[in-house]
PDB file of N, CA and C in Angstrom:
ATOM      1  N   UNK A   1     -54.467 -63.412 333.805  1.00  0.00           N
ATOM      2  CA  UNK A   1     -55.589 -62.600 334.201  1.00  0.00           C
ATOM      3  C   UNK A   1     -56.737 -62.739 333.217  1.00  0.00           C
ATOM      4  N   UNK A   2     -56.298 -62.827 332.013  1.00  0.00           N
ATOM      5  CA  UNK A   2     -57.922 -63.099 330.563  1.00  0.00           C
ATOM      6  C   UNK A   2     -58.370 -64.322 331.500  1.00  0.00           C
ATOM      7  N   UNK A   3     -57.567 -65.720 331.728  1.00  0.00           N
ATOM      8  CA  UNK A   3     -58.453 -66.515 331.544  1.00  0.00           C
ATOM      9  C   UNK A   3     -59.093 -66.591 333.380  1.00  0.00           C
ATOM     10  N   UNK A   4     -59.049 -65.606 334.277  1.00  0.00           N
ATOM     11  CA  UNK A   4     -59.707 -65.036 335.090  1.00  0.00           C
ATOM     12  C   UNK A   4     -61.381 -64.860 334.751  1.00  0.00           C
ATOM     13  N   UNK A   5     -60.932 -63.621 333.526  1.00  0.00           N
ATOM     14  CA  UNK A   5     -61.870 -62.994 333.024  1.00  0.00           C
ATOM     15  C   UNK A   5     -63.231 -64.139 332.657  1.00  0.00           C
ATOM     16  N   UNK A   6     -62.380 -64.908 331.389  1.00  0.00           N
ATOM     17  CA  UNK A   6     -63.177 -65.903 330.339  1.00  0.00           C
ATOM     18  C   UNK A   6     -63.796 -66.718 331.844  1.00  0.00           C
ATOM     19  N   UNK A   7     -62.999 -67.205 332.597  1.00  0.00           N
ATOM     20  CA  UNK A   7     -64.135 -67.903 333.689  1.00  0.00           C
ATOM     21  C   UNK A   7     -65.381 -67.397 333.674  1.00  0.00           C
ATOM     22  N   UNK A   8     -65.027 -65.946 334.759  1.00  0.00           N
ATOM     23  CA  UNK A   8     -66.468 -65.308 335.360  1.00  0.00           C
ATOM     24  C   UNK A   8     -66.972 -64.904 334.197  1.00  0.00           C
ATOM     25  N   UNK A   9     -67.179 -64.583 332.800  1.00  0.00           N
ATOM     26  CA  UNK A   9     -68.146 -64.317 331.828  1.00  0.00           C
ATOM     27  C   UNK A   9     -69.065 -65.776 331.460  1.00  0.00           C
ATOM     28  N   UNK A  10     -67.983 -66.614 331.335  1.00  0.00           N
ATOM     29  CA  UNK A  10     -68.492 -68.171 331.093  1.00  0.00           C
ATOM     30  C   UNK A  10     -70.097 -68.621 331.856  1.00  0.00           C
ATOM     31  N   UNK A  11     -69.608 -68.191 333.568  1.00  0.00           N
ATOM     32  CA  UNK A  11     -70.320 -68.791 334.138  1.00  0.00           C
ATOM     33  C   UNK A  11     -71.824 -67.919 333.667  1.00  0.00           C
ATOM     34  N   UNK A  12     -71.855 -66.504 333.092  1.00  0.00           N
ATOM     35  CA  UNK A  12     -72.816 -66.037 332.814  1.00  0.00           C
ATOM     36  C   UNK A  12     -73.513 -66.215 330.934  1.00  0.00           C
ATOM     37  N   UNK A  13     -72.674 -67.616 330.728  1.00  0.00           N
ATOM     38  CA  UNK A  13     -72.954 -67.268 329.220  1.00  0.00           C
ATOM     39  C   UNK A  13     -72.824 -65.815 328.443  1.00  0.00           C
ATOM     40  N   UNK A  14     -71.515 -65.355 328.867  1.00  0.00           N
ATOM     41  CA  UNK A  14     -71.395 -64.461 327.965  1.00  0.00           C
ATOM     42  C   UNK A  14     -69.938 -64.032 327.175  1.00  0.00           C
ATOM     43  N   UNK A  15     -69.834 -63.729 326.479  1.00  0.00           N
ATOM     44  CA  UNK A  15     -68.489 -63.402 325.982  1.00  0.00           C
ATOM     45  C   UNK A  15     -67.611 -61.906 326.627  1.00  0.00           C
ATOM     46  N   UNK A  16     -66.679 -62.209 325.906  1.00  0.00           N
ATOM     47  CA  UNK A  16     -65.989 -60.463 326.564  1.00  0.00           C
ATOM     48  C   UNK A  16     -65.263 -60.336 324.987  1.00  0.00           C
ATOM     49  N   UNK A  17     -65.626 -59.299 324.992  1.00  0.00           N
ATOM     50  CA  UNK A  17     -64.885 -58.224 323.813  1.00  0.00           C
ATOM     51  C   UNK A  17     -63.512 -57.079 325.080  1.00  0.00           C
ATOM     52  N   UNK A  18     -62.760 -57.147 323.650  1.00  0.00           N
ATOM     53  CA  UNK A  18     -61.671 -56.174 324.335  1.00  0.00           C
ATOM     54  C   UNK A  18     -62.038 -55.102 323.938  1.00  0.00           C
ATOM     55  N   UNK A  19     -61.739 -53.576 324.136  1.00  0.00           N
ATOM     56  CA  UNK A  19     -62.183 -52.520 323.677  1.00  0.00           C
ATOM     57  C   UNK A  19     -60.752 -51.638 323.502  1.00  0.00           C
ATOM     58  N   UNK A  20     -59.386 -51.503 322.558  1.00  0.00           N
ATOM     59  CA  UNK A  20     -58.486 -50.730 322.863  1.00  0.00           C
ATOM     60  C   UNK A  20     -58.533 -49.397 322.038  1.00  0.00           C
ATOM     61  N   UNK A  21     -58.450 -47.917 322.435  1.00  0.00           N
ATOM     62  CA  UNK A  21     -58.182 -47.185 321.831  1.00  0.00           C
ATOM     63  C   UNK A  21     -56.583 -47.221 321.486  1.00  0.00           C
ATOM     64  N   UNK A  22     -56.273 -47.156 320.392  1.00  0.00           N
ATOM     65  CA  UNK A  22     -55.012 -46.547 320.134  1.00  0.00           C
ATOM     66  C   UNK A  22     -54.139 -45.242 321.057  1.00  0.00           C
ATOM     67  N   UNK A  23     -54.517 -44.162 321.269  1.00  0.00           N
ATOM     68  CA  UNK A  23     -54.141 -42.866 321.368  1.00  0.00           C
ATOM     69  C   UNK A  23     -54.901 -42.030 322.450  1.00  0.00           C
ATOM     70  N   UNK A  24     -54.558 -41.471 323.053  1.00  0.00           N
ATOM     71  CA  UNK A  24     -55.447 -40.825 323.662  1.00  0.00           C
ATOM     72  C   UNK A  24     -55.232 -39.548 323.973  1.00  0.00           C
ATOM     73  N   UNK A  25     -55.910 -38.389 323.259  1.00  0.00           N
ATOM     74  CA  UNK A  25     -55.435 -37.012 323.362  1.00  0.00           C
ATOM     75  C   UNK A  25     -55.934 -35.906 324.251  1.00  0.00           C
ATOM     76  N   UNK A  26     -55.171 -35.723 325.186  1.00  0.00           N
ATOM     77  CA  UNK A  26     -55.627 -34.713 326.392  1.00  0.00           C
ATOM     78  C   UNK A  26     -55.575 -33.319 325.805  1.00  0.00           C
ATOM     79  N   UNK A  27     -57.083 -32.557 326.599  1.00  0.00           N
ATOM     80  CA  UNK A  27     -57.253 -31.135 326.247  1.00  0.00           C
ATOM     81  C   UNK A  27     -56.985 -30.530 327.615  1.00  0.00           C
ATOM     82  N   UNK A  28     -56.158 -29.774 327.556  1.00  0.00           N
ATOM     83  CA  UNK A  28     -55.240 -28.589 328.183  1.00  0.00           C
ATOM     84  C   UNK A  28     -54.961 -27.786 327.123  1.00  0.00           C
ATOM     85  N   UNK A  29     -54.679 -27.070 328.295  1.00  0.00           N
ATOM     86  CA  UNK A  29     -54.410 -25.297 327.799  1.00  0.00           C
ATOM     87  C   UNK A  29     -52.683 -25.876 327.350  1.00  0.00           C
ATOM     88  N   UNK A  30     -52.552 -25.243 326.457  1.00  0.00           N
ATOM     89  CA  UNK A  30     -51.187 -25.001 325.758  1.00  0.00           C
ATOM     90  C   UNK A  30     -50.426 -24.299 326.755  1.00  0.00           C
ATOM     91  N   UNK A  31     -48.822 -25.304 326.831  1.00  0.00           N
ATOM     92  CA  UNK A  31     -48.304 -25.075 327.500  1.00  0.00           C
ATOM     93  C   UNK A  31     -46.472 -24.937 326.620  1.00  0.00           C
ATOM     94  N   UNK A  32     -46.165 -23.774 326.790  1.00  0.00           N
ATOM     95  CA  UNK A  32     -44.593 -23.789 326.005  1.00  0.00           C
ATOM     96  C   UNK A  32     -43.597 -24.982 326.734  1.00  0.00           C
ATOM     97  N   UNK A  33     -43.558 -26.413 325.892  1.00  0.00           N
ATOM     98  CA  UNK A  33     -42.561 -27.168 326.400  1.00  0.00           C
ATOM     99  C   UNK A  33     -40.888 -26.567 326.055  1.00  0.00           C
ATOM    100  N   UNK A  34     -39.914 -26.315 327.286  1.00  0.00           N
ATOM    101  CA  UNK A  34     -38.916 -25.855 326.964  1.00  0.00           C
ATOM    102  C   UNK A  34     -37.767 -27.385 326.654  1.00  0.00           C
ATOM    103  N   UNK A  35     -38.436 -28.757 327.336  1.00  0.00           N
ATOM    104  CA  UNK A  35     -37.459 -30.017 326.639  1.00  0.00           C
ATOM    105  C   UNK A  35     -37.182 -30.102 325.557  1.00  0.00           C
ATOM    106  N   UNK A  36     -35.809 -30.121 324.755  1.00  0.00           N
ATOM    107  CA  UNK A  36     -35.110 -30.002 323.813  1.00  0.00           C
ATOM    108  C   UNK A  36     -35.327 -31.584 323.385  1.00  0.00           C
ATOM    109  N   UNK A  37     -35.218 -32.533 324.596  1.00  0.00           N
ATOM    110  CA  UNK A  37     -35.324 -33.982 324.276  1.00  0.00           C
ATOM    111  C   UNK A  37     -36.753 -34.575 324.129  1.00  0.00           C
ATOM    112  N   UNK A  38     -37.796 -34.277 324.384  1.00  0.00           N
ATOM    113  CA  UNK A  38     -39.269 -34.342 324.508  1.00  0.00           C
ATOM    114  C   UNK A  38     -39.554 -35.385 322.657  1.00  0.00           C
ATOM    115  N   UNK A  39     -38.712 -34.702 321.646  1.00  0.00           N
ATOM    116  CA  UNK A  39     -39.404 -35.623 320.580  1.00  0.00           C
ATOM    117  C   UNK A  39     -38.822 -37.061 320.526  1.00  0.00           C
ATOM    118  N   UNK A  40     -37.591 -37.023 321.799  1.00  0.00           N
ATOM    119  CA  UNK A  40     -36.859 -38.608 321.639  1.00  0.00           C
ATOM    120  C   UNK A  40     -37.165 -39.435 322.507  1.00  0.00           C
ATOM    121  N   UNK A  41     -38.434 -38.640 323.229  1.00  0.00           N
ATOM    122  CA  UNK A  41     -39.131 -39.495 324.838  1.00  0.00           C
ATOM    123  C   UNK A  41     -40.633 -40.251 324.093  1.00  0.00           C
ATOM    124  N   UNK A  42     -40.888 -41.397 324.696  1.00  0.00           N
ATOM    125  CA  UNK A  42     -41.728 -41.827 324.259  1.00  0.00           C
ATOM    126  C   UNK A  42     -43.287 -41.627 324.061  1.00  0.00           C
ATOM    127  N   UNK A  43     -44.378 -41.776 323.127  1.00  0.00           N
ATOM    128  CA  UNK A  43     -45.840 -40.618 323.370  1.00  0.00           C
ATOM    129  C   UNK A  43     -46.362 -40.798 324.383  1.00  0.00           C
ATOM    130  N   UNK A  44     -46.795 -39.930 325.125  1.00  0.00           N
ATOM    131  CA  UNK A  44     -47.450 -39.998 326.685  1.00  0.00           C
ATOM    132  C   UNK A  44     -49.032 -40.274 326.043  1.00  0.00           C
ATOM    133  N   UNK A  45     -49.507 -40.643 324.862  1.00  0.00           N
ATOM    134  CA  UNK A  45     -50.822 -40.080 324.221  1.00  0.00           C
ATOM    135  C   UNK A  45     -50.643 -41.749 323.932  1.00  0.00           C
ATOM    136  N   UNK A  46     -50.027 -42.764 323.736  1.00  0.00           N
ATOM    137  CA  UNK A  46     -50.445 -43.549 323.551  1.00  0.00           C
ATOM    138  C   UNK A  46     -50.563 -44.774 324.663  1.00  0.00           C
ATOM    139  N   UNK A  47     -52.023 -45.191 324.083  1.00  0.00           N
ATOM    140  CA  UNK A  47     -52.765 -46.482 325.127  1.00  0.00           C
ATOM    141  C   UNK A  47     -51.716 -47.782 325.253  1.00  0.00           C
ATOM    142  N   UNK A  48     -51.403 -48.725 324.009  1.00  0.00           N
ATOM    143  CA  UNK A  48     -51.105 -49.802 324.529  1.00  0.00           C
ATOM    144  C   UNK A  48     -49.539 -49.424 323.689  1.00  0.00           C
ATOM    145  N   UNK A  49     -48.769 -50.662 324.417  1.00  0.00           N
ATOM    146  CA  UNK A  49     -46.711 -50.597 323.373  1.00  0.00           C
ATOM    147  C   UNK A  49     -46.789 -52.129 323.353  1.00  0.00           C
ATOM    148  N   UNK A  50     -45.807 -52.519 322.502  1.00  0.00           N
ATOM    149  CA  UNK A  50     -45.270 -53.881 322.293  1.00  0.00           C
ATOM    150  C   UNK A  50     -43.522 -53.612 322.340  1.00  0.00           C
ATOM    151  N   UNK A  51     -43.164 -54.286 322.666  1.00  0.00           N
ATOM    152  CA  UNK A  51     -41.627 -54.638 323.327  1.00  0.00           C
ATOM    153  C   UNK A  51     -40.869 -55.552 322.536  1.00  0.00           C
ATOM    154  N   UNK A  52     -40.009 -55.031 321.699  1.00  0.00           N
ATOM    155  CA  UNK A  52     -38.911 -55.990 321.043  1.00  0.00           C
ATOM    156  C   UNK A  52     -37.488 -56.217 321.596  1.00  0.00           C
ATOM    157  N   UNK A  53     -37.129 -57.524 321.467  1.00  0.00           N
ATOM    158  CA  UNK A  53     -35.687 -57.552 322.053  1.00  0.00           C
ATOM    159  C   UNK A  53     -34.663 -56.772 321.044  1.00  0.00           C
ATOM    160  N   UNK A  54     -34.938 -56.631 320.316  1.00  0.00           N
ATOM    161  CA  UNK A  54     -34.168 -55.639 319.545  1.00  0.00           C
ATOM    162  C   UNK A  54     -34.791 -54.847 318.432  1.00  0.00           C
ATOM    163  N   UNK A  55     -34.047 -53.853 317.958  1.00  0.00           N
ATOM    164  CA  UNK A  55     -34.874 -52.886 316.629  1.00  0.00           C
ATOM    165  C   UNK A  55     -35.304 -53.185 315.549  1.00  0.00           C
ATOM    166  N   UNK A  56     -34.642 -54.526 315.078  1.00  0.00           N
ATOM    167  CA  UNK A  56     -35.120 -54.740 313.454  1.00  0.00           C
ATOM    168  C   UNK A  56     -35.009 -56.096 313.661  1.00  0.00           C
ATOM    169  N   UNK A  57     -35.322 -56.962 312.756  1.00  0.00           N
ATOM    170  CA  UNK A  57     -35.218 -58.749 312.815  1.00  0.00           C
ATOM    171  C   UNK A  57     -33.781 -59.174 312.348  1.00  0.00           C
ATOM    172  N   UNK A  58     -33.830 -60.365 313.374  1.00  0.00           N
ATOM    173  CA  UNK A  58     -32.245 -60.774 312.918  1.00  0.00           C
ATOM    174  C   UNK A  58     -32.053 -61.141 311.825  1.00  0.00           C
ATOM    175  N   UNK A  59     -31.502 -61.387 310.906  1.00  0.00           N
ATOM    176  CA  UNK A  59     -31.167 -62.230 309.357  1.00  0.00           C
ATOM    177  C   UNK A  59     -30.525 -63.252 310.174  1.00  0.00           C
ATOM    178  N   UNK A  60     -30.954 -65.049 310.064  1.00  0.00           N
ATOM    179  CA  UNK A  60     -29.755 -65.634 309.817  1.00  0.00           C
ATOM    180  C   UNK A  60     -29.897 -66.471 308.629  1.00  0.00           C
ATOM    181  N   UNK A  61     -28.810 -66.807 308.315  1.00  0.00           N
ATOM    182  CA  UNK A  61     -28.728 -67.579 306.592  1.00  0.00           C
ATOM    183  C   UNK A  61     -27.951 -68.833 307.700  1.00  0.00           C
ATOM    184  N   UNK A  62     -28.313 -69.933 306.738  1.00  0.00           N
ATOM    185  CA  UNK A  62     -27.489 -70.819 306.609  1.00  0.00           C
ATOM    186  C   UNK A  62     -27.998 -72.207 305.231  1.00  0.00           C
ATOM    187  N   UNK A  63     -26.705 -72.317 305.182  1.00  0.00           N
ATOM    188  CA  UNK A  63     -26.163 -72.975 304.162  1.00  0.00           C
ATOM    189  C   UNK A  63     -27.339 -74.234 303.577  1.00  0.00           C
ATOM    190  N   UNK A  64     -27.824 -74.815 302.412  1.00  0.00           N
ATOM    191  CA  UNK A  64     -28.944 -76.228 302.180  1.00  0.00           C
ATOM    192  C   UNK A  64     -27.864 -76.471 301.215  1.00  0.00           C
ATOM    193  N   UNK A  65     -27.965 -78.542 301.418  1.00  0.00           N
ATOM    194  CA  UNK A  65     -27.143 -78.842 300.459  1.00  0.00           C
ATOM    195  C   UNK A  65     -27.415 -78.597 299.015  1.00  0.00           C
ATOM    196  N   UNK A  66     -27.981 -78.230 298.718  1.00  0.00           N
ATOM    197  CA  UNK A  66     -28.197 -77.734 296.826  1.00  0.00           C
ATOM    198  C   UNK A  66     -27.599 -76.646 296.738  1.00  0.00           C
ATOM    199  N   UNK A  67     -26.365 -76.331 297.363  1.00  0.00           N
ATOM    200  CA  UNK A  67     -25.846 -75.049 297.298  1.00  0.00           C
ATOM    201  C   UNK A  67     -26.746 -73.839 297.276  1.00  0.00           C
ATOM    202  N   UNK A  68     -28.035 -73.607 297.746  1.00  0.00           N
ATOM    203  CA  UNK A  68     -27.981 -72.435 298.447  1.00  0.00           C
ATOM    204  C   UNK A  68     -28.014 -71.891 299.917  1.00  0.00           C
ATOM    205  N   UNK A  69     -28.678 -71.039 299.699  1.00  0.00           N
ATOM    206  CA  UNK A  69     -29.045 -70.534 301.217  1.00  0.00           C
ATOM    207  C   UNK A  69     -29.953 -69.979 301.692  1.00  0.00           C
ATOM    208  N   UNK A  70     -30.659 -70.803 303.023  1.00  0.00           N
ATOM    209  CA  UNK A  70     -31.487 -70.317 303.839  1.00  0.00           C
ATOM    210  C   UNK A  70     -31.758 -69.086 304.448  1.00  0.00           C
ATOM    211  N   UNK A  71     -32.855 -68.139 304.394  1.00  0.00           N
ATOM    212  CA  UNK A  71     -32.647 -67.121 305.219  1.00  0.00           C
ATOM    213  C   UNK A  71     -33.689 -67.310 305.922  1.00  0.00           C
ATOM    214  N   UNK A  72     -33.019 -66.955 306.907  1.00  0.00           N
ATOM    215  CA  UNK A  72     -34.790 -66.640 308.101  1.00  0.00           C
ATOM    216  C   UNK A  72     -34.404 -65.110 309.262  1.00  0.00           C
ATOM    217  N   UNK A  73     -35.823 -64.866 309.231  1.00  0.00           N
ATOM    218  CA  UNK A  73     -35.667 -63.716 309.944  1.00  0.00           C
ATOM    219  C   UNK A  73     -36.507 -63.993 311.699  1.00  0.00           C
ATOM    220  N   UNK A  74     -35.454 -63.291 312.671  1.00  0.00           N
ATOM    221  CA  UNK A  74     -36.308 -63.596 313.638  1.00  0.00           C
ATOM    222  C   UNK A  74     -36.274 -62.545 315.040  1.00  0.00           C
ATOM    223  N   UNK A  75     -37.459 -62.038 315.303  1.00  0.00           N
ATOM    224  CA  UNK A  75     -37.490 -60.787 316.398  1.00  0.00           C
ATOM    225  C   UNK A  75     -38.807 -61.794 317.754  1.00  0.00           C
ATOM    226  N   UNK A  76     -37.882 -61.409 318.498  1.00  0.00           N
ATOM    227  CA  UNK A  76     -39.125 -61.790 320.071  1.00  0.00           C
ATOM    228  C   UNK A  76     -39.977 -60.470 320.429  1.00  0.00           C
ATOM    229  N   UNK A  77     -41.557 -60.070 319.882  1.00  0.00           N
ATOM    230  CA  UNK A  77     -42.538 -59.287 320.502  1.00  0.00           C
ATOM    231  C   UNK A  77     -42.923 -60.057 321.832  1.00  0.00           C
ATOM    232  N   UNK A  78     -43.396 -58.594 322.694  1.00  0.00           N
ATOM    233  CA  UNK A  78     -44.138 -58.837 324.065  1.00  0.00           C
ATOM    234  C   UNK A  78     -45.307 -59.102 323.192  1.00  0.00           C
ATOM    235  N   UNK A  79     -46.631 -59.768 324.159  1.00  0.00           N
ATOM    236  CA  UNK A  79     -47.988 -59.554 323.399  1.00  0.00           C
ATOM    237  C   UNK A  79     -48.435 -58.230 323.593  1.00  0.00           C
ATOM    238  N   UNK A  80     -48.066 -57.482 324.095  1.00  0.00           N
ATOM    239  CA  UNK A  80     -48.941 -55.726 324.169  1.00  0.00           C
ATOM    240  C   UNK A  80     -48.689 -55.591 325.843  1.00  0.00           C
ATOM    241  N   UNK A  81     -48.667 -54.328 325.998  1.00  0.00           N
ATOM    242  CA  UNK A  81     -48.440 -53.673 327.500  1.00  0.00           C
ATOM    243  C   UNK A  81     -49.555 -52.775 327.277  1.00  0.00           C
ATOM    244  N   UNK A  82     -50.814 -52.395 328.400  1.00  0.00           N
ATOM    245  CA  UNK A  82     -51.473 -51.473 328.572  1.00  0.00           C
ATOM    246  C   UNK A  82     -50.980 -50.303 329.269  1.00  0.00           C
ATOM    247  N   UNK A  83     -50.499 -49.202 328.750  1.00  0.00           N
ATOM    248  CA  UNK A  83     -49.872 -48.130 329.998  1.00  0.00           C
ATOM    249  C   UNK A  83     -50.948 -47.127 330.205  1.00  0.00           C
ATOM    250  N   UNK A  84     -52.169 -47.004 329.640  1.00  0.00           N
ATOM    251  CA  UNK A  84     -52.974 -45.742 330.459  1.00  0.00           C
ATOM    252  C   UNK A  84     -54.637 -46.955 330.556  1.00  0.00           C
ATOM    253  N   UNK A  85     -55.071 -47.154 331.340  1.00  0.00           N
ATOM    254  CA  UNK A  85     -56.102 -48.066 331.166  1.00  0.00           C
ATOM    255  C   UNK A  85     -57.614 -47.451 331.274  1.00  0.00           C
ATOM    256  N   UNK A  86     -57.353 -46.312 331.082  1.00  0.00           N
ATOM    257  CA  UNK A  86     -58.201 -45.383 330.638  1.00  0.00           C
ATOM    258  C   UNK A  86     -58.868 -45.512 329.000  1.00  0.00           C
ATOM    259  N   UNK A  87     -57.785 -46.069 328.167  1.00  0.00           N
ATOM    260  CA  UNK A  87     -58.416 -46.463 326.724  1.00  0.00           C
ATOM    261  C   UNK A  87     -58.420 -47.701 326.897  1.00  0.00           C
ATOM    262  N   UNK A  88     -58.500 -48.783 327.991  1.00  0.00           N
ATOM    263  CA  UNK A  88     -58.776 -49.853 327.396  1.00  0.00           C
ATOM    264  C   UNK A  88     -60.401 -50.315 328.250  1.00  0.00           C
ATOM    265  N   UNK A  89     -61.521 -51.414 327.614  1.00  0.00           N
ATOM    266  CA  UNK A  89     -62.436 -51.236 328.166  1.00  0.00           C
ATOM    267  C   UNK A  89     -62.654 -53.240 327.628  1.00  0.00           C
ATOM    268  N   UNK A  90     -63.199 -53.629 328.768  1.00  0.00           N
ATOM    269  CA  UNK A  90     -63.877 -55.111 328.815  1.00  0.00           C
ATOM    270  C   UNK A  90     -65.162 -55.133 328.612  1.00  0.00           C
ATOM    271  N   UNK A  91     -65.625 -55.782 327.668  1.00  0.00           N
ATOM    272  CA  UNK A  91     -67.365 -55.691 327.681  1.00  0.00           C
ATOM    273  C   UNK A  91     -68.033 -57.054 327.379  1.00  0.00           C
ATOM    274  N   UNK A  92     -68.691 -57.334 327.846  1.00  0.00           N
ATOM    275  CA  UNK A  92     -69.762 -58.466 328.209  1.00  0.00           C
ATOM    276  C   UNK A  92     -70.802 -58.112 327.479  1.00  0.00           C
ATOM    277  N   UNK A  93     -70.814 -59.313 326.649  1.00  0.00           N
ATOM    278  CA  UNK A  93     -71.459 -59.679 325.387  1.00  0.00           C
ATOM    279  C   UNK A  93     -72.720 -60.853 325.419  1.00  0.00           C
ATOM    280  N   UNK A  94     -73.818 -61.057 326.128  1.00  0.00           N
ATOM    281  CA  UNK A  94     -74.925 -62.536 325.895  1.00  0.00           C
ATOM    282  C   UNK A  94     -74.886 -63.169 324.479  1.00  0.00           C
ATOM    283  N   UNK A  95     -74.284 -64.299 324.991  1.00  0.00           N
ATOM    284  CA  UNK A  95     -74.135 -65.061 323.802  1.00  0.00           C
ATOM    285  C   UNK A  95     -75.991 -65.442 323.214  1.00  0.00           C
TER     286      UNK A  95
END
């Protein structure tokens, strides 16, 4: 879908800036939440998430002939998920 975007700005000589808020905090009236589980659910206040296949990076070692050892660490991120697109904004820039 960007390189959608980068087309139709192109054809106008212009660039696109991304615009993401982090967070986004709704004003309502205070409401007594009675969910006990609510702090283990994820923030409804935030704009964009990234997605790991797992919680922390893998360690693997292995063995180099000079008797030591290799470590490498390795985790698969999504590039970013937008879930409220209310904080995110495209803007067209004249080069």
């Amino acid at each position: 879908m960007a390189g959608l975007h980068e087309l139709v700005f192109a054809a106008d000589r212009a660039g696109m800036v991304v615009i993401s808020i982090p967070e986004i905090e709704e004003l309502r009236d205070f409401k007594i939440n009675t969910n006990e589980f609510a702090d283990l659910m994820p923030s409804i206040s935030d704009v964009n998430a990234m997605y790991t296949d797992m919680p922390a990076p893998r360690k693997i070692s292995t063995p180099i002939p000079d008797g030591g050892i290799n470590e490498r660490y390795e985790i698969r991120i999504t590039s970013g998920w937008n879930l409220r697109p209310e904080g995110l904004f495209l803007v067209s820039i004249p080069h």
